[in-house]
PDB file of N, CA and C in Angstrom:
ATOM      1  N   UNK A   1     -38.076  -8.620  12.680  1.00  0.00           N
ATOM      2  CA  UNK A   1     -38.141  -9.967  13.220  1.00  0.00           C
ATOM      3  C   UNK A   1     -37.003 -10.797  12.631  1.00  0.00           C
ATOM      4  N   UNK A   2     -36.252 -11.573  13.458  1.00  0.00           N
ATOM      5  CA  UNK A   2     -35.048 -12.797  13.445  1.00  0.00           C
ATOM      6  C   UNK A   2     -35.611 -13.525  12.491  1.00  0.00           C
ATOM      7  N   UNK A   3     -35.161 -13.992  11.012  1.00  0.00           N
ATOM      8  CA  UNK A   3     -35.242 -15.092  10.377  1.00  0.00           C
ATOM      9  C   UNK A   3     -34.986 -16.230  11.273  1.00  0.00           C
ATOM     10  N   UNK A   4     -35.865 -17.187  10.754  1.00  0.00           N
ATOM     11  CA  UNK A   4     -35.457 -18.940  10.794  1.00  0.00           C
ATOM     12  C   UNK A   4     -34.672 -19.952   9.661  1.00  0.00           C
ATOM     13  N   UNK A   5     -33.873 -20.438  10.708  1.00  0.00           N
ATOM     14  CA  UNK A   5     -33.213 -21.311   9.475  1.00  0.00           C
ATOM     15  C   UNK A   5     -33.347 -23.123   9.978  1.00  0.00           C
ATOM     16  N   UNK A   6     -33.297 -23.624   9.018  1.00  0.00           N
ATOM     17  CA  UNK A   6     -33.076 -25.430   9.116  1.00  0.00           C
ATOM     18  C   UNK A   6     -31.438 -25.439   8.345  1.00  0.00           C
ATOM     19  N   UNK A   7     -30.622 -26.205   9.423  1.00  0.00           N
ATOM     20  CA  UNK A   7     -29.958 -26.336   9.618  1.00  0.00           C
ATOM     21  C   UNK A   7     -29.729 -27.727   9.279  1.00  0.00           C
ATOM     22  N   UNK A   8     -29.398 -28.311   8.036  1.00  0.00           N
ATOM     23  CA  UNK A   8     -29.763 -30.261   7.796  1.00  0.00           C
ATOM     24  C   UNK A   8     -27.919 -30.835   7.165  1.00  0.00           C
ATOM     25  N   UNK A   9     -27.790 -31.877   7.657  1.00  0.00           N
ATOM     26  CA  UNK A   9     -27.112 -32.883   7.506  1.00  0.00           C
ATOM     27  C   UNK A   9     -27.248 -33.996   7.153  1.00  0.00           C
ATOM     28  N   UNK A  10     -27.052 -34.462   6.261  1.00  0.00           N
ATOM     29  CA  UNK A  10     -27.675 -36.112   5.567  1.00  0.00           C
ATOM     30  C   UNK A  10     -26.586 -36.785   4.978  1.00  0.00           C
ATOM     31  N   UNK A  11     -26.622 -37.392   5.421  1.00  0.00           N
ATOM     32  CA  UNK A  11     -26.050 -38.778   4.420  1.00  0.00           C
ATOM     33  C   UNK A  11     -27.677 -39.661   3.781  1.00  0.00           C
ATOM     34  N   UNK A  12     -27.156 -39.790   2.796  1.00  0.00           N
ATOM     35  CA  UNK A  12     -28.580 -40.697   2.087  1.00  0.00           C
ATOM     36  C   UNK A  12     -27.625 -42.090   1.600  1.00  0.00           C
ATOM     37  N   UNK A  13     -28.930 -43.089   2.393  1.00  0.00           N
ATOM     38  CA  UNK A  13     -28.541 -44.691   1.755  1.00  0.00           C
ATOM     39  C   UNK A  13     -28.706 -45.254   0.868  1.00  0.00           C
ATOM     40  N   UNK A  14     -30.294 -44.801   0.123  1.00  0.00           N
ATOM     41  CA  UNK A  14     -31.134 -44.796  -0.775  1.00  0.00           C
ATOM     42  C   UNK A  14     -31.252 -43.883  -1.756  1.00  0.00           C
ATOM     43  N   UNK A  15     -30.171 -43.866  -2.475  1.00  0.00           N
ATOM     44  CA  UNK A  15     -30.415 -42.581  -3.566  1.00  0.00           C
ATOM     45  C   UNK A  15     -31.447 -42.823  -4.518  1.00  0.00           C
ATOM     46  N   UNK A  16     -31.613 -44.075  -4.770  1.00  0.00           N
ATOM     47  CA  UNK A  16     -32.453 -44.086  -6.022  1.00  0.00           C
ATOM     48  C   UNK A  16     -34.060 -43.589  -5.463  1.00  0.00           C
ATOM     49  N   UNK A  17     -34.465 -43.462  -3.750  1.00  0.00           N
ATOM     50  CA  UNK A  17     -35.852 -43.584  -3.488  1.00  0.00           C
ATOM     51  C   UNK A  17     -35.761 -41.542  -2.670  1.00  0.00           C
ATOM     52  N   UNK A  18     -34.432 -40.889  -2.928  1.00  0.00           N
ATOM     53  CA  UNK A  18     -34.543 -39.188  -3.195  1.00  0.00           C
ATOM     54  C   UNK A  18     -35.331 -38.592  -2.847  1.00  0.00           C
ATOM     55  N   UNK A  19     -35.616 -38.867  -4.451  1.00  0.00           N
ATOM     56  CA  UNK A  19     -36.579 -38.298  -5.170  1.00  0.00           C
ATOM     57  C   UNK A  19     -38.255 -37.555  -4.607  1.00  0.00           C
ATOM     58  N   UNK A  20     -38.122 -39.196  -3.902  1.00  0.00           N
ATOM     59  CA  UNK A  20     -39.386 -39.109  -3.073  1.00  0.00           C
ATOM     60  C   UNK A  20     -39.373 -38.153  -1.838  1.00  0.00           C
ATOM     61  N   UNK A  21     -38.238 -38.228  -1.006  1.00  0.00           N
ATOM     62  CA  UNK A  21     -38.984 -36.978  -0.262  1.00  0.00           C
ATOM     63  C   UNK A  21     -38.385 -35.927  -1.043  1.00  0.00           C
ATOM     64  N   UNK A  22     -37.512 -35.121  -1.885  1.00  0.00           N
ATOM     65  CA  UNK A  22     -37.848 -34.071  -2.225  1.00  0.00           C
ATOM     66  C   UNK A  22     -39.136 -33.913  -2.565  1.00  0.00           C
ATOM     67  N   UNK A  23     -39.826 -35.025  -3.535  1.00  0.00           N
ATOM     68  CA  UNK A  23     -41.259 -34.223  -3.873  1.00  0.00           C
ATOM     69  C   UNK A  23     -42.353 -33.958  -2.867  1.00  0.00           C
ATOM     70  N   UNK A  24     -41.994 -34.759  -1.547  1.00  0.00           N
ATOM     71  CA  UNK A  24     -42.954 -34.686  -0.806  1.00  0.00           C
ATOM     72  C   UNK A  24     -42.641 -33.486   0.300  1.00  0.00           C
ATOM     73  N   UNK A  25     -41.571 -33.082   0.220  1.00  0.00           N
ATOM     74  CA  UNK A  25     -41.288 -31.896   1.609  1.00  0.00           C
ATOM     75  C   UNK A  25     -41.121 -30.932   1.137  1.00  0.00           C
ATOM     76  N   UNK A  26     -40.813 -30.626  -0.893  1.00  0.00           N
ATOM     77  CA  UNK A  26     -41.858 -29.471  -1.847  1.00  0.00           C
ATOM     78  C   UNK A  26     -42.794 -28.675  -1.446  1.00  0.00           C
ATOM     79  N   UNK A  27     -43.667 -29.524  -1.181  1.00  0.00           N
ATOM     80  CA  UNK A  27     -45.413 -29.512  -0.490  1.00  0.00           C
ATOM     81  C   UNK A  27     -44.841 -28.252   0.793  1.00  0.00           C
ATOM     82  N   UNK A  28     -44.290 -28.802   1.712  1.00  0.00           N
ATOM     83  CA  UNK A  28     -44.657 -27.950   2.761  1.00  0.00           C
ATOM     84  C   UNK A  28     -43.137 -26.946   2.384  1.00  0.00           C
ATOM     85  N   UNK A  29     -42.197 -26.920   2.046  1.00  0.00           N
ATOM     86  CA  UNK A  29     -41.731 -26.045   1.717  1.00  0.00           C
ATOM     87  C   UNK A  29     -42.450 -24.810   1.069  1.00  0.00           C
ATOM     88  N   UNK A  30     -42.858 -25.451  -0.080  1.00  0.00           N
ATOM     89  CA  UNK A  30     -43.647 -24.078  -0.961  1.00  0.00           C
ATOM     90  C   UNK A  30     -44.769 -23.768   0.132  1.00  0.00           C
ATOM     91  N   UNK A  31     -45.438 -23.975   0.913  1.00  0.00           N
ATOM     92  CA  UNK A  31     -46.385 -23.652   1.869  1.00  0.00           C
ATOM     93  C   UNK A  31     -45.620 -22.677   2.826  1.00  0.00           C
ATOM     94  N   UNK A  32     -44.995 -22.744   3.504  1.00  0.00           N
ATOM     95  CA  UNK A  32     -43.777 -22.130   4.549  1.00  0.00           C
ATOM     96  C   UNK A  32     -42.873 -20.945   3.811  1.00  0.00           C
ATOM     97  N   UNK A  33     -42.662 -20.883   2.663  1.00  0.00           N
ATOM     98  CA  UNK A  33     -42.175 -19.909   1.542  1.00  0.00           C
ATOM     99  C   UNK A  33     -40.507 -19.976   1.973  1.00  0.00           C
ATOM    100  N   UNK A  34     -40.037 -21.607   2.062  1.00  0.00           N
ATOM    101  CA  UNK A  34     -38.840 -21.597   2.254  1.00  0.00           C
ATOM    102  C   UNK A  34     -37.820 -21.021   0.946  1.00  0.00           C
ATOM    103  N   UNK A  35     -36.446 -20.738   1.632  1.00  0.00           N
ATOM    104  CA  UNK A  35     -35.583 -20.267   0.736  1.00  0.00           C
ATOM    105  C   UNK A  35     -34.590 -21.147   0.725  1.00  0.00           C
ATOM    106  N   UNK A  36     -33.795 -21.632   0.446  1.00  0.00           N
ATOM    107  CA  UNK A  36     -32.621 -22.692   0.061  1.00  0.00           C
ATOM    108  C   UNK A  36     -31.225 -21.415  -0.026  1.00  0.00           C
ATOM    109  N   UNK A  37     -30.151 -21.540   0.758  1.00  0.00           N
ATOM    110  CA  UNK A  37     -29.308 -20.447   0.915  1.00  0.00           C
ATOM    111  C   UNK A  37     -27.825 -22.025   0.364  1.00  0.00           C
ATOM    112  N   UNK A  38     -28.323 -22.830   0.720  1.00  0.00           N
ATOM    113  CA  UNK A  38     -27.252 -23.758   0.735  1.00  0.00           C
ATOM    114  C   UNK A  38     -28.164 -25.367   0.622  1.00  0.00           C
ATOM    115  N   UNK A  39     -27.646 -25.716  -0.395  1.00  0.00           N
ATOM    116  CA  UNK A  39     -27.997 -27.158  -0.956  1.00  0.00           C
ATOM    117  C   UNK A  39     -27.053 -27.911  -1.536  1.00  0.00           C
ATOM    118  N   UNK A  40     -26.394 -28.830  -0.445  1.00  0.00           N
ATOM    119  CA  UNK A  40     -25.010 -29.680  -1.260  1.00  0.00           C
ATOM    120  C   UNK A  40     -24.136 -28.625  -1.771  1.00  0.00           C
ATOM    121  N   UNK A  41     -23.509 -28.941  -2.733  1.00  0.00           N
ATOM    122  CA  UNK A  41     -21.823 -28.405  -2.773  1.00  0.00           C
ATOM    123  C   UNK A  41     -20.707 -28.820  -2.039  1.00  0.00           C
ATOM    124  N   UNK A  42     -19.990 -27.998  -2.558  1.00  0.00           N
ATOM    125  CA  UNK A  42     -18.503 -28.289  -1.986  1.00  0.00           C
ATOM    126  C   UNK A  42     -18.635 -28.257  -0.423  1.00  0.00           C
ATOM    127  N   UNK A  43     -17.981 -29.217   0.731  1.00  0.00           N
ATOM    128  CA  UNK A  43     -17.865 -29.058   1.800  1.00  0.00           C
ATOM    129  C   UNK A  43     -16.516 -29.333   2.722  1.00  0.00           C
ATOM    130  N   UNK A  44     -16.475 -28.705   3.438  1.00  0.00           N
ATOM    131  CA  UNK A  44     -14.747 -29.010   4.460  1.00  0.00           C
ATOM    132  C   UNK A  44     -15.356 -28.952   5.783  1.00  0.00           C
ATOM    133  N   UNK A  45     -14.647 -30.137   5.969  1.00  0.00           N
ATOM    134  CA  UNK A  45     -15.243 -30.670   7.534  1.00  0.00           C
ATOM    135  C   UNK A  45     -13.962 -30.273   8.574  1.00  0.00           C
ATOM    136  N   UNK A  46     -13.844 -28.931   8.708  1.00  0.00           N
ATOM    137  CA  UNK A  46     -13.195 -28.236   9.492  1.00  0.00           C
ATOM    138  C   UNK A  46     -12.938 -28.871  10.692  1.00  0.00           C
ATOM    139  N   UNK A  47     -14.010 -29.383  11.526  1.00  0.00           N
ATOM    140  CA  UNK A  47     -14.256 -29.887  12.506  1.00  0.00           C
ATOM    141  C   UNK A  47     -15.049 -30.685  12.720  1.00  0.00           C
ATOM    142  N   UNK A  48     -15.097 -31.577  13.577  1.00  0.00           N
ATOM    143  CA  UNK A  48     -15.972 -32.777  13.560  1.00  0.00           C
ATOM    144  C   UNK A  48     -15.821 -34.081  12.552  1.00  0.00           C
ATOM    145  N   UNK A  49     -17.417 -34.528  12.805  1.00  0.00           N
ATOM    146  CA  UNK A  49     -17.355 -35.636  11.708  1.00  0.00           C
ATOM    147  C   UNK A  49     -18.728 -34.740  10.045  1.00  0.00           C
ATOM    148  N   UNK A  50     -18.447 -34.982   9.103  1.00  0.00           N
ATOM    149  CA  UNK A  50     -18.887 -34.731   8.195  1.00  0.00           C
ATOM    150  C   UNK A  50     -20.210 -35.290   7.400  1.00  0.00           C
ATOM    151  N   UNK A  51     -21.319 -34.931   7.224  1.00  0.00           N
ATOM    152  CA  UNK A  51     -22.408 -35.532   6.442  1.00  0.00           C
ATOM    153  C   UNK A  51     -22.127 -35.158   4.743  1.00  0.00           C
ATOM    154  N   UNK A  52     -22.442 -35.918   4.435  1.00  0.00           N
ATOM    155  CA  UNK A  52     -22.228 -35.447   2.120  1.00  0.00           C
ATOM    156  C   UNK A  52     -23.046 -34.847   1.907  1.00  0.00           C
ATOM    157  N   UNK A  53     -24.117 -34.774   2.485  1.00  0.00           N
ATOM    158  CA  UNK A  53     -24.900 -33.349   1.785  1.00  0.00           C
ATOM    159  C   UNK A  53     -25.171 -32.888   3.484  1.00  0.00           C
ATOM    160  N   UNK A  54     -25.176 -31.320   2.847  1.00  0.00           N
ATOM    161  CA  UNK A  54     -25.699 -29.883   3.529  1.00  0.00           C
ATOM    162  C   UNK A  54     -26.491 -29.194   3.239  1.00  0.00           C
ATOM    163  N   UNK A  55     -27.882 -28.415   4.070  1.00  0.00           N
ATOM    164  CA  UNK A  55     -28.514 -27.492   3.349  1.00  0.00           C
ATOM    165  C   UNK A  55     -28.976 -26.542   4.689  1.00  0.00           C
ATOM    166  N   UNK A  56     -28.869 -25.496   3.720  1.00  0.00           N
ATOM    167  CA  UNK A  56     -29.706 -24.290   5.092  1.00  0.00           C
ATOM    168  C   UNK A  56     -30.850 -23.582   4.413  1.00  0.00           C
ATOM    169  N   UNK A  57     -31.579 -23.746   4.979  1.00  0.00           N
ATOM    170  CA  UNK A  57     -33.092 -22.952   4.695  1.00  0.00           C
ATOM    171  C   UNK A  57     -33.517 -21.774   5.176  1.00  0.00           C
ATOM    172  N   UNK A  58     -33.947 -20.843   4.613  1.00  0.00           N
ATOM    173  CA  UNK A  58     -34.413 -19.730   5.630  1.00  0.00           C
ATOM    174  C   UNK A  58     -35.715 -19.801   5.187  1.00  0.00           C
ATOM    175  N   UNK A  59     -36.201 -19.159   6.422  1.00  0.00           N
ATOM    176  CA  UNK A  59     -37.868 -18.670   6.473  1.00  0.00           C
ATOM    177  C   UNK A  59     -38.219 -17.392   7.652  1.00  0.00           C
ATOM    178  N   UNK A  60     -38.929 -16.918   6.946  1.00  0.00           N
ATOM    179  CA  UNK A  60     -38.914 -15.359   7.334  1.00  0.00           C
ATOM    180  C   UNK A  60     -39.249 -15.808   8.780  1.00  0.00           C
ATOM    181  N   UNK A  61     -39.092 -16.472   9.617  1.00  0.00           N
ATOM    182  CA  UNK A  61     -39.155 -16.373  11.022  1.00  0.00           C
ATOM    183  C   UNK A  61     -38.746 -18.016  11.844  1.00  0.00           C
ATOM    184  N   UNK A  62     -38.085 -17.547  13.166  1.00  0.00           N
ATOM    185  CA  UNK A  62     -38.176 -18.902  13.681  1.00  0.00           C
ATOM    186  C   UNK A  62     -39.339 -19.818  13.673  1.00  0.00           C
ATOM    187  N   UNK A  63     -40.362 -18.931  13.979  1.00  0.00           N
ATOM    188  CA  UNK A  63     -41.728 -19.969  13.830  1.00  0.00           C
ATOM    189  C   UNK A  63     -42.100 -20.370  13.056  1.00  0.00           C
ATOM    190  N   UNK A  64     -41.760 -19.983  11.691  1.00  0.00           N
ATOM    191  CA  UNK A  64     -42.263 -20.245  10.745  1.00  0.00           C
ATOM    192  C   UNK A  64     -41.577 -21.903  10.339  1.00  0.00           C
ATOM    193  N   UNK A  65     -40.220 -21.424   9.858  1.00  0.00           N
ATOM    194  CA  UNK A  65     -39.483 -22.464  10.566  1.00  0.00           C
ATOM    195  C   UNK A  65     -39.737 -23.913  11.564  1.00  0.00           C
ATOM    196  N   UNK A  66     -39.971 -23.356  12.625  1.00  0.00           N
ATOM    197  CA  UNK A  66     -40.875 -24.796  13.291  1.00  0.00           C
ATOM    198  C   UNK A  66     -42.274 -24.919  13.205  1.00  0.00           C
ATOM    199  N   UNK A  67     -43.161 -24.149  12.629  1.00  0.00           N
ATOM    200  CA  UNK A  67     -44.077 -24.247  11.944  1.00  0.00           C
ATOM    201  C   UNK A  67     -43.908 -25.443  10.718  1.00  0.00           C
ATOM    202  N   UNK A  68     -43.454 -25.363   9.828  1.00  0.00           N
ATOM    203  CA  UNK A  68     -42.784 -26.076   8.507  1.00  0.00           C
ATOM    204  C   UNK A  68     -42.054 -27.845   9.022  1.00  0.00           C
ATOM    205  N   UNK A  69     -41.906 -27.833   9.956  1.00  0.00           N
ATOM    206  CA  UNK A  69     -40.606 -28.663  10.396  1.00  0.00           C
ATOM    207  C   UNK A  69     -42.095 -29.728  10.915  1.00  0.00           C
ATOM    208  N   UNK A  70     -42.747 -29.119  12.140  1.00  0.00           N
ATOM    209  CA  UNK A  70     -43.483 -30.228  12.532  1.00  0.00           C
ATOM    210  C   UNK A  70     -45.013 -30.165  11.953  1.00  0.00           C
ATOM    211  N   UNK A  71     -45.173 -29.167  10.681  1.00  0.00           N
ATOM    212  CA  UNK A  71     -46.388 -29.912   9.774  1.00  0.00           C
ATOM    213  C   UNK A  71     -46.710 -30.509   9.416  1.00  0.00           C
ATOM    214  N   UNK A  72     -48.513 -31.450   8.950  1.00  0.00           N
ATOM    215  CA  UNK A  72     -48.668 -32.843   8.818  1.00  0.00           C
ATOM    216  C   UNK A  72     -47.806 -32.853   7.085  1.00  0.00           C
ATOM    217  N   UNK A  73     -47.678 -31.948   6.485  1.00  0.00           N
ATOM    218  CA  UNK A  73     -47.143 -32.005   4.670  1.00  0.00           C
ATOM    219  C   UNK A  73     -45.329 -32.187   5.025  1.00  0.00           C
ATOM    220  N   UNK A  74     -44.679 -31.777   6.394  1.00  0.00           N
ATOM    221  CA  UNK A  74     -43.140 -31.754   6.246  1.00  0.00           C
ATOM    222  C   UNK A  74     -43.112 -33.256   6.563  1.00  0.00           C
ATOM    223  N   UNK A  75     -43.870 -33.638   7.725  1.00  0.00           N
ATOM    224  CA  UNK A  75     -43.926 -34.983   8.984  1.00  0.00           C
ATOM    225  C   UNK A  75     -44.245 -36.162   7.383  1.00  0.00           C
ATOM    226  N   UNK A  76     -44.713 -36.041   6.631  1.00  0.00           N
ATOM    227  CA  UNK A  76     -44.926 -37.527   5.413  1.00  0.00           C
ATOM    228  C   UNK A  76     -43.602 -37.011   5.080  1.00  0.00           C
ATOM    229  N   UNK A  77     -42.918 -35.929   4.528  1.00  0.00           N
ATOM    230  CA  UNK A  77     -41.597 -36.251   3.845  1.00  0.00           C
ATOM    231  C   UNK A  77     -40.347 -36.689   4.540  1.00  0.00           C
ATOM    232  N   UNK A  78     -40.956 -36.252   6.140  1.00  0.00           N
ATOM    233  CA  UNK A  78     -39.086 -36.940   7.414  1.00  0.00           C
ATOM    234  C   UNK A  78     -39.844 -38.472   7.093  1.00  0.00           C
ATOM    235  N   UNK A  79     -40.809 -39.084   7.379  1.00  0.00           N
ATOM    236  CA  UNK A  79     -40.879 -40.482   7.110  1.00  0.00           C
ATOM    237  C   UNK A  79     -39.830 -41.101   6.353  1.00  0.00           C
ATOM    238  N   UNK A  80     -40.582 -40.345   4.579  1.00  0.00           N
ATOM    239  CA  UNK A  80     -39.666 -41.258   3.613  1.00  0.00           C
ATOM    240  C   UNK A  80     -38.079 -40.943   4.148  1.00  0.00           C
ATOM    241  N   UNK A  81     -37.885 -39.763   4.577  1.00  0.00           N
ATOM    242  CA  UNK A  81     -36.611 -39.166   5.125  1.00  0.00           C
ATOM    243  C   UNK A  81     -35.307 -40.297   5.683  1.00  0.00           C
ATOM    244  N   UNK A  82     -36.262 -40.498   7.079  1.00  0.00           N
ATOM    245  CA  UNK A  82     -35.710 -41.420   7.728  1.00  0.00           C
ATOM    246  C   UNK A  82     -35.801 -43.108   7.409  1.00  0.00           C
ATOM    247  N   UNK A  83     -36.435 -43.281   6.635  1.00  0.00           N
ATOM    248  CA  UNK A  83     -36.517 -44.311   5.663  1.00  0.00           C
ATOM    249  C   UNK A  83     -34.929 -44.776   4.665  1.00  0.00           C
ATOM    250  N   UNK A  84     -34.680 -43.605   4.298  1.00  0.00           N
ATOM    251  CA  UNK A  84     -33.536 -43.625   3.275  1.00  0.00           C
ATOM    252  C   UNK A  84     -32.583 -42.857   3.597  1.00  0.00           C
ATOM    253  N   UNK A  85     -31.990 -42.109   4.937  1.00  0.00           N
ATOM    254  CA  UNK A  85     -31.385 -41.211   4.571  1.00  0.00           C
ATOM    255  C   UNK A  85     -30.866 -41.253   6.646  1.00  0.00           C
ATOM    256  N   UNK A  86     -29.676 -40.969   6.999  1.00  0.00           N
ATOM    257  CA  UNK A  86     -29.217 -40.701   8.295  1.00  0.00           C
ATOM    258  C   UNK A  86     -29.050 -39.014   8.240  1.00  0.00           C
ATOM    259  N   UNK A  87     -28.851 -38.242   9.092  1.00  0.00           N
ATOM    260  CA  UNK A  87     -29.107 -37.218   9.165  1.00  0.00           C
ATOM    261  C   UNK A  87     -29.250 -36.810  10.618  1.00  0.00           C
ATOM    262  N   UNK A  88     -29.071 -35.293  10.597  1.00  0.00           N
ATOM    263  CA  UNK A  88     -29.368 -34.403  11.635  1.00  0.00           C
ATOM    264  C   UNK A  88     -30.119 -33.109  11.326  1.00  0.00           C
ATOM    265  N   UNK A  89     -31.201 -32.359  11.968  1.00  0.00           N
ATOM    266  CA  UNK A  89     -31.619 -31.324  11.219  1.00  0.00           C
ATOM    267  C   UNK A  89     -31.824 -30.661  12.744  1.00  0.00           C
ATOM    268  N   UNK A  90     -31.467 -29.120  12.315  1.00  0.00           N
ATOM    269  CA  UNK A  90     -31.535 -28.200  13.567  1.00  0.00           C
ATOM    270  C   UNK A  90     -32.203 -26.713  13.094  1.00  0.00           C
ATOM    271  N   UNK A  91     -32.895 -26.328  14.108  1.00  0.00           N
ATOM    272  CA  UNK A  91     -33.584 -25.485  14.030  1.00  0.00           C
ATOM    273  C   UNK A  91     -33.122 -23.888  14.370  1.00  0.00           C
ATOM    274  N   UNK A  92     -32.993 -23.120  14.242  1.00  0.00           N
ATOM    275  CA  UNK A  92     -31.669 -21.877  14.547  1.00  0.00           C
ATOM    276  C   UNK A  92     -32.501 -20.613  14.380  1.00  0.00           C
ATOM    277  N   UNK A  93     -32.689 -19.774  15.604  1.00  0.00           N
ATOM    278  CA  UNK A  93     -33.005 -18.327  15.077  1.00  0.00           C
ATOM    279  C   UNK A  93     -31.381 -17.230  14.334  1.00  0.00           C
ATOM    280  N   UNK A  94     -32.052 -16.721  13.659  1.00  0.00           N
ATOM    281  CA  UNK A  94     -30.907 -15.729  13.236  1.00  0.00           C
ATOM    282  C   UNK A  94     -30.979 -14.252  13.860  1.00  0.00           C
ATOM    283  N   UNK A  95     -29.758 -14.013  13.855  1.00  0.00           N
ATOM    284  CA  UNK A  95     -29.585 -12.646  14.434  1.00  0.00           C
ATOM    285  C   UNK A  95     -30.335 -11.645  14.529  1.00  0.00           C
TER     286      UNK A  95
END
């Protein structure tokens, strides 16, 4: 079976209020048995326009994946999310 990945782009406005959804999208991460392949670092905006942070997630399946994404434990952490933070997040089967 095709892994799932989240595919995220953020700029954050609110650094000092973070914190908060990492601890809260923890929750459904560790539930979903996400993996973190890419979190911030160095980036080159080859093309396009550029977000300051990057991350890719895998999870042993696309569904799982959108399983995780529209759960009631992920849905409280896009709140604070979109609260503090502009962004794009995409959902991707893998090969």
């Amino acid at each position: 079976m095709a892994k799932g990945y989240w595919i995220a782009r953020v700029d954050i406005r609110v650094q000092e209020r973070y914190h908060e959804y990492v601890s809260a999208a923890k929750v459904a991460f560790d539930k979903y048995g996400a993996k973190f392949l890419a979190r911030g670092g160095r980036t080159e905006a080859a093309e396009g326009t550029a977000r300051a942070r990057n991350v890719i997630i895998e999870f042993d399946s696309f569904e799982t994946a959108q399983a995780c994404y529209h759960s009631p434990e992920y849905q409280v952490a896009a709140a604070i999310r979109k609260e503090i933070a502009d962004g794009e997040i995409v959902l991707v089967e893998g090969a």
